[in-house]
PDB file of N, CA and C in Angstrom:
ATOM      1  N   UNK A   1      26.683  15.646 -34.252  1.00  0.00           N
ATOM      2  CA  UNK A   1      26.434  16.409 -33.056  1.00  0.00           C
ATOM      3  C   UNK A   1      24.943  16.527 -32.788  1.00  0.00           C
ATOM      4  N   UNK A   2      24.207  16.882 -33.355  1.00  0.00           N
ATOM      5  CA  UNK A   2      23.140  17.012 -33.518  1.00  0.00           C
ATOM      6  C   UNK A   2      22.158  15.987 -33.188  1.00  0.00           C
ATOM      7  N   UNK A   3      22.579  14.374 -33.399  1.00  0.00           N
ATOM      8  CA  UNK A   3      21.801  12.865 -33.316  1.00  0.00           C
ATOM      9  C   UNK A   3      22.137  13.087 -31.385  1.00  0.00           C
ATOM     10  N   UNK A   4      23.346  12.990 -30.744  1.00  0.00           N
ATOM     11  CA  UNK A   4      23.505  13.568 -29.771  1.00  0.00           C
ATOM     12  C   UNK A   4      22.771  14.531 -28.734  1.00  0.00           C
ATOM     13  N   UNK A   5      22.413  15.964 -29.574  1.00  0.00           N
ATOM     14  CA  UNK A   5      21.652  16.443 -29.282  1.00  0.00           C
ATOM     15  C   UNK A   5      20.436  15.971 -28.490  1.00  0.00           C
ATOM     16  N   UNK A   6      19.498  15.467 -30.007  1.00  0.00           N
ATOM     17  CA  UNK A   6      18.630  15.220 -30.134  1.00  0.00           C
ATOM     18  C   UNK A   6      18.207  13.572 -28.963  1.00  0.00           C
ATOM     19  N   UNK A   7      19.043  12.876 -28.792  1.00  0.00           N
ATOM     20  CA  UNK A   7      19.427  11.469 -27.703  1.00  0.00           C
ATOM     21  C   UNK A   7      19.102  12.304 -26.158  1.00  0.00           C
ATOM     22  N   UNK A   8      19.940  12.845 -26.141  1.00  0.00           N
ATOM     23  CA  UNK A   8      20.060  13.589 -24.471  1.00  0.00           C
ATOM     24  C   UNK A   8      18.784  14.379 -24.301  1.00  0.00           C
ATOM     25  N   UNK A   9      17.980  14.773 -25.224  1.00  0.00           N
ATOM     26  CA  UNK A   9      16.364  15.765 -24.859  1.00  0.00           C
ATOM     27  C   UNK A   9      15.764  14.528 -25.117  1.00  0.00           C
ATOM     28  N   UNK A  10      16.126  13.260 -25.418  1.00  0.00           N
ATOM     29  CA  UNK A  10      14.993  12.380 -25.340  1.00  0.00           C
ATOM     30  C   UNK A  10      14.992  11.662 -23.654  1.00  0.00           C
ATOM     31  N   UNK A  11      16.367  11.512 -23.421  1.00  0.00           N
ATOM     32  CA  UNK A  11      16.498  11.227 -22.221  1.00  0.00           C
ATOM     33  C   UNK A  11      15.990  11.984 -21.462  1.00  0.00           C
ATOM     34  N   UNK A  12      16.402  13.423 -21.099  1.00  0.00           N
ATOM     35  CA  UNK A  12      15.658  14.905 -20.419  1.00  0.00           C
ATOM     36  C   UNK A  12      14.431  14.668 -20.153  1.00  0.00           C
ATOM     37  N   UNK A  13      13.913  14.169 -21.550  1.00  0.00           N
ATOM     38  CA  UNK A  13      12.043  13.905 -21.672  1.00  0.00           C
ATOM     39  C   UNK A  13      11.544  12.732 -20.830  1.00  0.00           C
ATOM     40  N   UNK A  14      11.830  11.939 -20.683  1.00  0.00           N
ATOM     41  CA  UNK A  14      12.299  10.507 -19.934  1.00  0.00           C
ATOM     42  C   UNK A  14      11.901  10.914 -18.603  1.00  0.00           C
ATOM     43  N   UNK A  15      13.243  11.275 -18.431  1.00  0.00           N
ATOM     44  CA  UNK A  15      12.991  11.758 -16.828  1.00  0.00           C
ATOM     45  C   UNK A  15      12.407  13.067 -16.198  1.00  0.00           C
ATOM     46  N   UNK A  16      11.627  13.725 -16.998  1.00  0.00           N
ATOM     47  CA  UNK A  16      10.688  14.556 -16.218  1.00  0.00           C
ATOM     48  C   UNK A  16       9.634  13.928 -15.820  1.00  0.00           C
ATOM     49  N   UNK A  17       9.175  14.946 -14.559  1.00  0.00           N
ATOM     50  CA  UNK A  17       8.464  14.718 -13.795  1.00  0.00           C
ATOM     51  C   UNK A  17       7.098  14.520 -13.819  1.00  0.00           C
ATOM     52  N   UNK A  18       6.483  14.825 -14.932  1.00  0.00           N
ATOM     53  CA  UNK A  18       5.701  14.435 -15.340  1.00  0.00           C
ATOM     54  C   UNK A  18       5.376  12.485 -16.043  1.00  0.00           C
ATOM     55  N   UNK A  19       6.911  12.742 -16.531  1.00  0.00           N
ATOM     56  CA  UNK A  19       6.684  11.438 -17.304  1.00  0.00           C
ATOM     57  C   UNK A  19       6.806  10.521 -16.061  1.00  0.00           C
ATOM     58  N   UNK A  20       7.669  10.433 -15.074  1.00  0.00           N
ATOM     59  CA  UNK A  20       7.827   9.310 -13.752  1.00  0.00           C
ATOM     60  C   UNK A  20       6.608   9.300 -13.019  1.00  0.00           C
ATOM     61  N   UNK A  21       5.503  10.498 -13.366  1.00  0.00           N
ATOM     62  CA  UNK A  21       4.367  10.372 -12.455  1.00  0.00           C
ATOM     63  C   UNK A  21       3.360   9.802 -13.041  1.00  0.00           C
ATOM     64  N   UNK A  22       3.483   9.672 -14.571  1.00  0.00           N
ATOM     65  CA  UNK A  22       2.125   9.096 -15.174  1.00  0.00           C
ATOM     66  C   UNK A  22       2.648   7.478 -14.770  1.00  0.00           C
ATOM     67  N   UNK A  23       4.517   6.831 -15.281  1.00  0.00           N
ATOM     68  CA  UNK A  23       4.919   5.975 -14.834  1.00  0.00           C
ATOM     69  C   UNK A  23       4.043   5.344 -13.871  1.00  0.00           C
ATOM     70  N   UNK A  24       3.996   5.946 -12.864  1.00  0.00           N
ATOM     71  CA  UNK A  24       4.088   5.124 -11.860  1.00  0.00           C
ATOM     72  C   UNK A  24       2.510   5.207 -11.766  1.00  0.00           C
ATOM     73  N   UNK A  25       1.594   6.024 -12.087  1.00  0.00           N
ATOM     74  CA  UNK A  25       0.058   5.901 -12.072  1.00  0.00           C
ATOM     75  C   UNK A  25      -0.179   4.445 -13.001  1.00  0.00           C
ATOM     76  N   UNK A  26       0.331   4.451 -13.992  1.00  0.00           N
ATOM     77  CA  UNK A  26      -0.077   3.886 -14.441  1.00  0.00           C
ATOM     78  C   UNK A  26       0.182   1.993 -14.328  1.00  0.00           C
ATOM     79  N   UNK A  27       1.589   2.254 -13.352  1.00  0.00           N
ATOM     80  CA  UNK A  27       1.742   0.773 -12.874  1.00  0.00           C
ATOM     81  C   UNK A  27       0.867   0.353 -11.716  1.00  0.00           C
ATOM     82  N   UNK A  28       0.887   1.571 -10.746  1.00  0.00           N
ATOM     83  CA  UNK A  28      -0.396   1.380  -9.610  1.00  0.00           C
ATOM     84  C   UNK A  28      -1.436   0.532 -10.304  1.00  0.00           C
ATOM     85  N   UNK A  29      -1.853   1.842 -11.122  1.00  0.00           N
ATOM     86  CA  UNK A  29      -3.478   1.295 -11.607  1.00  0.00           C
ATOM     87  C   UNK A  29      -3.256  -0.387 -12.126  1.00  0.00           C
ATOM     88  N   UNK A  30      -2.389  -0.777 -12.785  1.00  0.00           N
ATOM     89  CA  UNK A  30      -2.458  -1.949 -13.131  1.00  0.00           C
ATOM     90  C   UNK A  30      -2.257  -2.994 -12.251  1.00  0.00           C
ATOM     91  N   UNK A  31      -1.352  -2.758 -10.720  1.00  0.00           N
ATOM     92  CA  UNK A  31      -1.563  -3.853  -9.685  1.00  0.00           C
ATOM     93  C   UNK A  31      -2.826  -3.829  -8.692  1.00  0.00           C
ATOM     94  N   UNK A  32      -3.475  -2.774  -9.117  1.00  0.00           N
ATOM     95  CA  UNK A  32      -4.567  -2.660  -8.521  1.00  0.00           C
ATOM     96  C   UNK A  32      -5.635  -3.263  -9.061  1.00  0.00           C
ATOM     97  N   UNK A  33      -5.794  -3.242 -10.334  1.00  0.00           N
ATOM     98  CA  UNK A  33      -6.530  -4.069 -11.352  1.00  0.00           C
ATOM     99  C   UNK A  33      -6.189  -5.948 -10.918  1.00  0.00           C
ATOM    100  N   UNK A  34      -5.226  -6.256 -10.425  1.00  0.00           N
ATOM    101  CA  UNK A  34      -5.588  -7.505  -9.950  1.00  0.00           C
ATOM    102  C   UNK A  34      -6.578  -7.842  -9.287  1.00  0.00           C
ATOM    103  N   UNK A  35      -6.673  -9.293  -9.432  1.00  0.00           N
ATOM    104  CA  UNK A  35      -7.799  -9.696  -8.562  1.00  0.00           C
ATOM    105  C   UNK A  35      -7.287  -9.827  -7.240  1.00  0.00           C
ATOM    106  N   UNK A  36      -5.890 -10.644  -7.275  1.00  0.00           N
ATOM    107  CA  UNK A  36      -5.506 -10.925  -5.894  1.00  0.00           C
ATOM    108  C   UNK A  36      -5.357  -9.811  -5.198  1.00  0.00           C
ATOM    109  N   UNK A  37      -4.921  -8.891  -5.681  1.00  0.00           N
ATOM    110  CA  UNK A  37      -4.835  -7.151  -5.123  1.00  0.00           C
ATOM    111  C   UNK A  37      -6.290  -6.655  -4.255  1.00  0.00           C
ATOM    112  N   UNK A  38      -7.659  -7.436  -4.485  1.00  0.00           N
ATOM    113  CA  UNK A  38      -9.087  -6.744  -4.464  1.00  0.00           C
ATOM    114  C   UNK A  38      -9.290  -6.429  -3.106  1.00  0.00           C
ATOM    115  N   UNK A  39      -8.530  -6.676  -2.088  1.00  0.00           N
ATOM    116  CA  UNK A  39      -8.585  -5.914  -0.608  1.00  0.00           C
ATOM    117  C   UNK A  39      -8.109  -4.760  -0.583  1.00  0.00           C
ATOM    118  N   UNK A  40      -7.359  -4.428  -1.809  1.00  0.00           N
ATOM    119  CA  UNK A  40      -6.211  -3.009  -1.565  1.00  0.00           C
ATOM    120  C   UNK A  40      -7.379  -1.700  -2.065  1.00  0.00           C
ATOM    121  N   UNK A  41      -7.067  -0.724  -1.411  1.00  0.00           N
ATOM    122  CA  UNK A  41      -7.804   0.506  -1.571  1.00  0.00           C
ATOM    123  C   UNK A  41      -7.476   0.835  -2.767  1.00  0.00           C
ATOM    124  N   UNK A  42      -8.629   1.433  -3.521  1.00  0.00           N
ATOM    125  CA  UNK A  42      -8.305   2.436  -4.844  1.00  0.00           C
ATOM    126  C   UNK A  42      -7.413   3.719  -4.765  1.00  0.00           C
ATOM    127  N   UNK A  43      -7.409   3.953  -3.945  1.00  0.00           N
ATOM    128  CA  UNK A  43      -6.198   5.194  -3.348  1.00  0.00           C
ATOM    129  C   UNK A  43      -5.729   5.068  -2.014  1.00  0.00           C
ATOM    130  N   UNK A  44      -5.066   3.965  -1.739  1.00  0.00           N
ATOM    131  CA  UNK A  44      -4.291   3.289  -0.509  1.00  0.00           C
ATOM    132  C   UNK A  44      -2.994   4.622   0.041  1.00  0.00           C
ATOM    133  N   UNK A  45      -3.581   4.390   1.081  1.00  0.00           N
ATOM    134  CA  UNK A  45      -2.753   5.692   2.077  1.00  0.00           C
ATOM    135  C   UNK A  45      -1.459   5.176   2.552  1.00  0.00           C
ATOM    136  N   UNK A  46      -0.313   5.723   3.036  1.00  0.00           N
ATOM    137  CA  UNK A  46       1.090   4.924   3.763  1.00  0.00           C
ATOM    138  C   UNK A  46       0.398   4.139   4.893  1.00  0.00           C
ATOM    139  N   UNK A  47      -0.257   4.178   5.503  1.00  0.00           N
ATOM    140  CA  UNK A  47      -0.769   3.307   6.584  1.00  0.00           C
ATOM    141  C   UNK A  47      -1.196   1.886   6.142  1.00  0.00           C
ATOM    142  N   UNK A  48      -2.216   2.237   4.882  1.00  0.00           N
ATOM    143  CA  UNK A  48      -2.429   1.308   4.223  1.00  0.00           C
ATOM    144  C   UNK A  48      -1.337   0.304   3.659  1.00  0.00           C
ATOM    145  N   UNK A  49      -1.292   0.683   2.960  1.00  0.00           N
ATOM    146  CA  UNK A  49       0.480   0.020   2.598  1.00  0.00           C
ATOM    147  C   UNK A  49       1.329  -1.039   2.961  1.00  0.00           C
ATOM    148  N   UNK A  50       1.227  -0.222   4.012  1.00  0.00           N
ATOM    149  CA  UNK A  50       1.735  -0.541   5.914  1.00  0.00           C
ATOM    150  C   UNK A  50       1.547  -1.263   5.935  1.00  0.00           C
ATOM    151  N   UNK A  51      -0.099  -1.361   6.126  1.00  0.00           N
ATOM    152  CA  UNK A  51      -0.320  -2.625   7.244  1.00  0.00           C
ATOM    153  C   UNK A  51      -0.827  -3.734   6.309  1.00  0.00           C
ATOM    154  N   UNK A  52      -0.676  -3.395   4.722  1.00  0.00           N
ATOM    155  CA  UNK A  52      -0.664  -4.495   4.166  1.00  0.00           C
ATOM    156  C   UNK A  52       0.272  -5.728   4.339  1.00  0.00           C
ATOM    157  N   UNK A  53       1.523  -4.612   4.115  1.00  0.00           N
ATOM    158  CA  UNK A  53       3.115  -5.781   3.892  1.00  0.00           C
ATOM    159  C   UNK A  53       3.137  -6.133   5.097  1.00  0.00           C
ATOM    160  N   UNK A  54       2.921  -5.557   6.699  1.00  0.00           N
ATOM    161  CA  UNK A  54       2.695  -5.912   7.776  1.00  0.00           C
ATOM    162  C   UNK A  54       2.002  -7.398   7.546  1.00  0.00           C
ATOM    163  N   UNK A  55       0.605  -7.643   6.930  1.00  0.00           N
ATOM    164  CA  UNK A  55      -0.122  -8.417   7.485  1.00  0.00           C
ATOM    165  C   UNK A  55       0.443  -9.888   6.065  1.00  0.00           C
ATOM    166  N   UNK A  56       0.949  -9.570   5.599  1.00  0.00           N
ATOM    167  CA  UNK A  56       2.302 -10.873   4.106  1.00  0.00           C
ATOM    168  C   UNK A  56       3.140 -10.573   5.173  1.00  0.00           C
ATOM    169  N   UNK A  57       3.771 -10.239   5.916  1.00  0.00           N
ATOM    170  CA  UNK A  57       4.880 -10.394   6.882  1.00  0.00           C
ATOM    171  C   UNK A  57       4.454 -11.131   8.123  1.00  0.00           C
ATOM    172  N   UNK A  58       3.212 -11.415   8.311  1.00  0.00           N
ATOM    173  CA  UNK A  58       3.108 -11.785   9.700  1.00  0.00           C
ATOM    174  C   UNK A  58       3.026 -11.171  10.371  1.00  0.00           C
ATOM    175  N   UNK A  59       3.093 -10.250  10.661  1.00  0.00           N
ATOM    176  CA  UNK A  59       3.420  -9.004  12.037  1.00  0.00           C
ATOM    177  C   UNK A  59       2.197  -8.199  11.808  1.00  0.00           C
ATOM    178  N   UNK A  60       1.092  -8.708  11.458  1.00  0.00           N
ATOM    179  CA  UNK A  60      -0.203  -7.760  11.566  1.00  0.00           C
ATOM    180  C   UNK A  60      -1.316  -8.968  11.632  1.00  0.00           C
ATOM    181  N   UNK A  61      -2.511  -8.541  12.194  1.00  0.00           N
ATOM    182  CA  UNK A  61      -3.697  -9.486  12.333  1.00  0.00           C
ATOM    183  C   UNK A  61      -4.744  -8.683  11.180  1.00  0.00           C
ATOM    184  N   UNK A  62      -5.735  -9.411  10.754  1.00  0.00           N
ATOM    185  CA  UNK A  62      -6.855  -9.277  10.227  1.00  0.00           C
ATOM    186  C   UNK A  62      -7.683  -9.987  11.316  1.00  0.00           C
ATOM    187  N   UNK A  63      -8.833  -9.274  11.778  1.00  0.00           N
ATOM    188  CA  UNK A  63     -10.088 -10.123  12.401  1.00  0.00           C
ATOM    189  C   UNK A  63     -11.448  -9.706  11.744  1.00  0.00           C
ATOM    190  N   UNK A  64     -12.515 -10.255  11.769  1.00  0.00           N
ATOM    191  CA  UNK A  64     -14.037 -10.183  11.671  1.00  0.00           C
ATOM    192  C   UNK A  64     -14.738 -10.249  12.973  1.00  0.00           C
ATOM    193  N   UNK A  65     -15.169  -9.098  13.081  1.00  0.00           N
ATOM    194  CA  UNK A  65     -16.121  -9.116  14.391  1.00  0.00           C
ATOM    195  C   UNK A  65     -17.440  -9.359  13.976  1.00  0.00           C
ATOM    196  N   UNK A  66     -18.532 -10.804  14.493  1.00  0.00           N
ATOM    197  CA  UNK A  66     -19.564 -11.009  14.198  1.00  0.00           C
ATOM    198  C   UNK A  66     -20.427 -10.059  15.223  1.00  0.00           C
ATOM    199  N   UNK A  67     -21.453  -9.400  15.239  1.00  0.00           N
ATOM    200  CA  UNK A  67     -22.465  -8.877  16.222  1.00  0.00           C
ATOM    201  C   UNK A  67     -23.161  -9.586  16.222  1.00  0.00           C
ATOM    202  N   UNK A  68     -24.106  -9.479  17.380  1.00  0.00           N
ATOM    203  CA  UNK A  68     -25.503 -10.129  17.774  1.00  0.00           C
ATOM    204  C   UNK A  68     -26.343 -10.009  16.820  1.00  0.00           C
ATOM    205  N   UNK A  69     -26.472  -8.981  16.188  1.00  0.00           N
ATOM    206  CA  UNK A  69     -27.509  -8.310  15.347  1.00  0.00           C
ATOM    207  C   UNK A  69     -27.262  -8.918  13.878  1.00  0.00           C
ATOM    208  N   UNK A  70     -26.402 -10.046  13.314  1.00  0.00           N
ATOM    209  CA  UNK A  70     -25.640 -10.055  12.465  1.00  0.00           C
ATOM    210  C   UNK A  70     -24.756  -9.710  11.191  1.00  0.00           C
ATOM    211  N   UNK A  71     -24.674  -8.471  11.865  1.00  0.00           N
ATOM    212  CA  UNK A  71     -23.490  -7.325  11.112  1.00  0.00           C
ATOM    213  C   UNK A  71     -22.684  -7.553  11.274  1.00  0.00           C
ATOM    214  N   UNK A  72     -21.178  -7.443  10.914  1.00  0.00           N
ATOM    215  CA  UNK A  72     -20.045  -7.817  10.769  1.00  0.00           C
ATOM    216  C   UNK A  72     -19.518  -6.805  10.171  1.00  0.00           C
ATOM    217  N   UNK A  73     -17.818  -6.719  11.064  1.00  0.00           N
ATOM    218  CA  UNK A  73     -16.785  -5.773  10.058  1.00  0.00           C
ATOM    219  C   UNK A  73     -15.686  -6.117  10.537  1.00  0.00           C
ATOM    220  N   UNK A  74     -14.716  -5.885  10.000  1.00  0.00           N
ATOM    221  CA  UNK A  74     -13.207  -6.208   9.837  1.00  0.00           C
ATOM    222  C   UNK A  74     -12.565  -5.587  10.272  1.00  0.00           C
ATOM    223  N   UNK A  75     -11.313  -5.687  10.465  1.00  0.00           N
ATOM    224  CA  UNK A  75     -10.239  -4.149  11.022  1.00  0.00           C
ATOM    225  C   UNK A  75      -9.158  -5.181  11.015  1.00  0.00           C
ATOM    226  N   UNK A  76      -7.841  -4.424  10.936  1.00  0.00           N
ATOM    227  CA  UNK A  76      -6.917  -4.551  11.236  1.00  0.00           C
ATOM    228  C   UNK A  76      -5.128  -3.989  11.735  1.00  0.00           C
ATOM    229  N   UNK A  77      -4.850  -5.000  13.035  1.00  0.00           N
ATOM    230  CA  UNK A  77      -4.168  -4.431  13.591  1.00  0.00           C
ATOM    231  C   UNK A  77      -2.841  -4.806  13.859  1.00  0.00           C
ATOM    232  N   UNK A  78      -1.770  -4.271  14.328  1.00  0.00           N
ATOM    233  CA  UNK A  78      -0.286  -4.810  14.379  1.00  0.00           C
ATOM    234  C   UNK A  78      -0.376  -5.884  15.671  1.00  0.00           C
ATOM    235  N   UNK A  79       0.698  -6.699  15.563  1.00  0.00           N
ATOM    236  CA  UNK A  79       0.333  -7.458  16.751  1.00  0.00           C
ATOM    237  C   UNK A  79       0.954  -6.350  17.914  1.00  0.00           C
ATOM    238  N   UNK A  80       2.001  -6.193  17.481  1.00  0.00           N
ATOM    239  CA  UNK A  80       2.658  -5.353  19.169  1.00  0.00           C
ATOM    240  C   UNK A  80       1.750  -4.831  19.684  1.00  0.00           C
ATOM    241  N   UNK A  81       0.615  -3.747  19.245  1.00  0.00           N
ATOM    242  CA  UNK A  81      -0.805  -3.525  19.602  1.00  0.00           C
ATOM    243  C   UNK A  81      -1.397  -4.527  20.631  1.00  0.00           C
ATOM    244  N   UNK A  82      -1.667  -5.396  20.388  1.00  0.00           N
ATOM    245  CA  UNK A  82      -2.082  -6.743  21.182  1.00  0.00           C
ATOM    246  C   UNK A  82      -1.342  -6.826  21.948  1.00  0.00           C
ATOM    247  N   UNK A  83       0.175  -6.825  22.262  1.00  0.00           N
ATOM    248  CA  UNK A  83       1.082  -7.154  23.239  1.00  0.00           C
ATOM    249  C   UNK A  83       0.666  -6.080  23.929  1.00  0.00           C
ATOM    250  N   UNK A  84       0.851  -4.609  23.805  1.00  0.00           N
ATOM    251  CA  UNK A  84       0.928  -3.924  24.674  1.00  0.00           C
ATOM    252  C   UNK A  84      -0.487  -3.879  25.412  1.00  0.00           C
ATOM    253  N   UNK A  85      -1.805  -3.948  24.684  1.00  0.00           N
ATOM    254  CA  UNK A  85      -2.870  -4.108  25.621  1.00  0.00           C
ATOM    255  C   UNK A  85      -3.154  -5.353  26.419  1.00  0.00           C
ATOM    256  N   UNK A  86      -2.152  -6.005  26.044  1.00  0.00           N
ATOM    257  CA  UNK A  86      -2.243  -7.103  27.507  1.00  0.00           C
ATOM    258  C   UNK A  86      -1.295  -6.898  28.288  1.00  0.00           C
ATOM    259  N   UNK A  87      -0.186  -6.716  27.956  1.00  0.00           N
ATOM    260  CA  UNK A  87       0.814  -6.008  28.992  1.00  0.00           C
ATOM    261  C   UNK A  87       0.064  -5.362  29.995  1.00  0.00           C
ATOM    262  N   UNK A  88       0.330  -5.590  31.432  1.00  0.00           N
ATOM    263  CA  UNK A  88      -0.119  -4.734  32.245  1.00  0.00           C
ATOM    264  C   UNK A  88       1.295  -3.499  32.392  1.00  0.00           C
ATOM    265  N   UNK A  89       0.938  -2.616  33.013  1.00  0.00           N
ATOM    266  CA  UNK A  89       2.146  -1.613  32.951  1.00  0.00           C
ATOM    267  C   UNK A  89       2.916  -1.574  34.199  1.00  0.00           C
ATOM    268  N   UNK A  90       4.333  -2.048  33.656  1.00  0.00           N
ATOM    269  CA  UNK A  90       5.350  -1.984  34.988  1.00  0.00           C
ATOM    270  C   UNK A  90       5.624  -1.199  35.311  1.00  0.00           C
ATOM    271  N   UNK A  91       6.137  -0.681  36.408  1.00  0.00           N
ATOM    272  CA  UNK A  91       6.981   0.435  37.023  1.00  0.00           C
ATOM    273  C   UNK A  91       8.526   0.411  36.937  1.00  0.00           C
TER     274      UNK A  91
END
């Protein structure tokens, strides 16, 4: 009875909430530690996320805007974004 016991508080231990949160810190931290990962934020927001799998799906753009001045920066956006600012607006 007792080996029993002692099985089911290991499981208990398992699944607290503590233990699923270091879990999962600690798998983050390690796909983040990729190289191929090195665009992803150190603390990536749901947007982020987002518009990662968005942009491996196709359905998001990355651009580089060069300036005159030659500064440069990046952004990125969904395409429907693009559709709708060329869309003119019907009635």
């Amino acid at each position: 009875m007792e080996s029993g016991a002692k099985e089911e508080e290991k499981v208990m231990g398992y699944n607290s909430k503590n233990v699923k949160k270091a879990t999962l810190h600690s798998t983050l931290t390690a796909l983040l530690d990729d190289p191929i990962l090195a665009d992803v934020p150190k603390k990536p927001s749901l947007s982020d996320v987002d518009t990662l799998i968005n942009l491996e799906l196709g359905s998001a753009m990355c651009i580089s805007i060069l300036k005159l001045d030659g500064t440069s920066f990046g952004t990125h956006f969904m395409v429907y974004h693009l559709v709708y600012a060329l869309k003119p607006p019907s009635n």
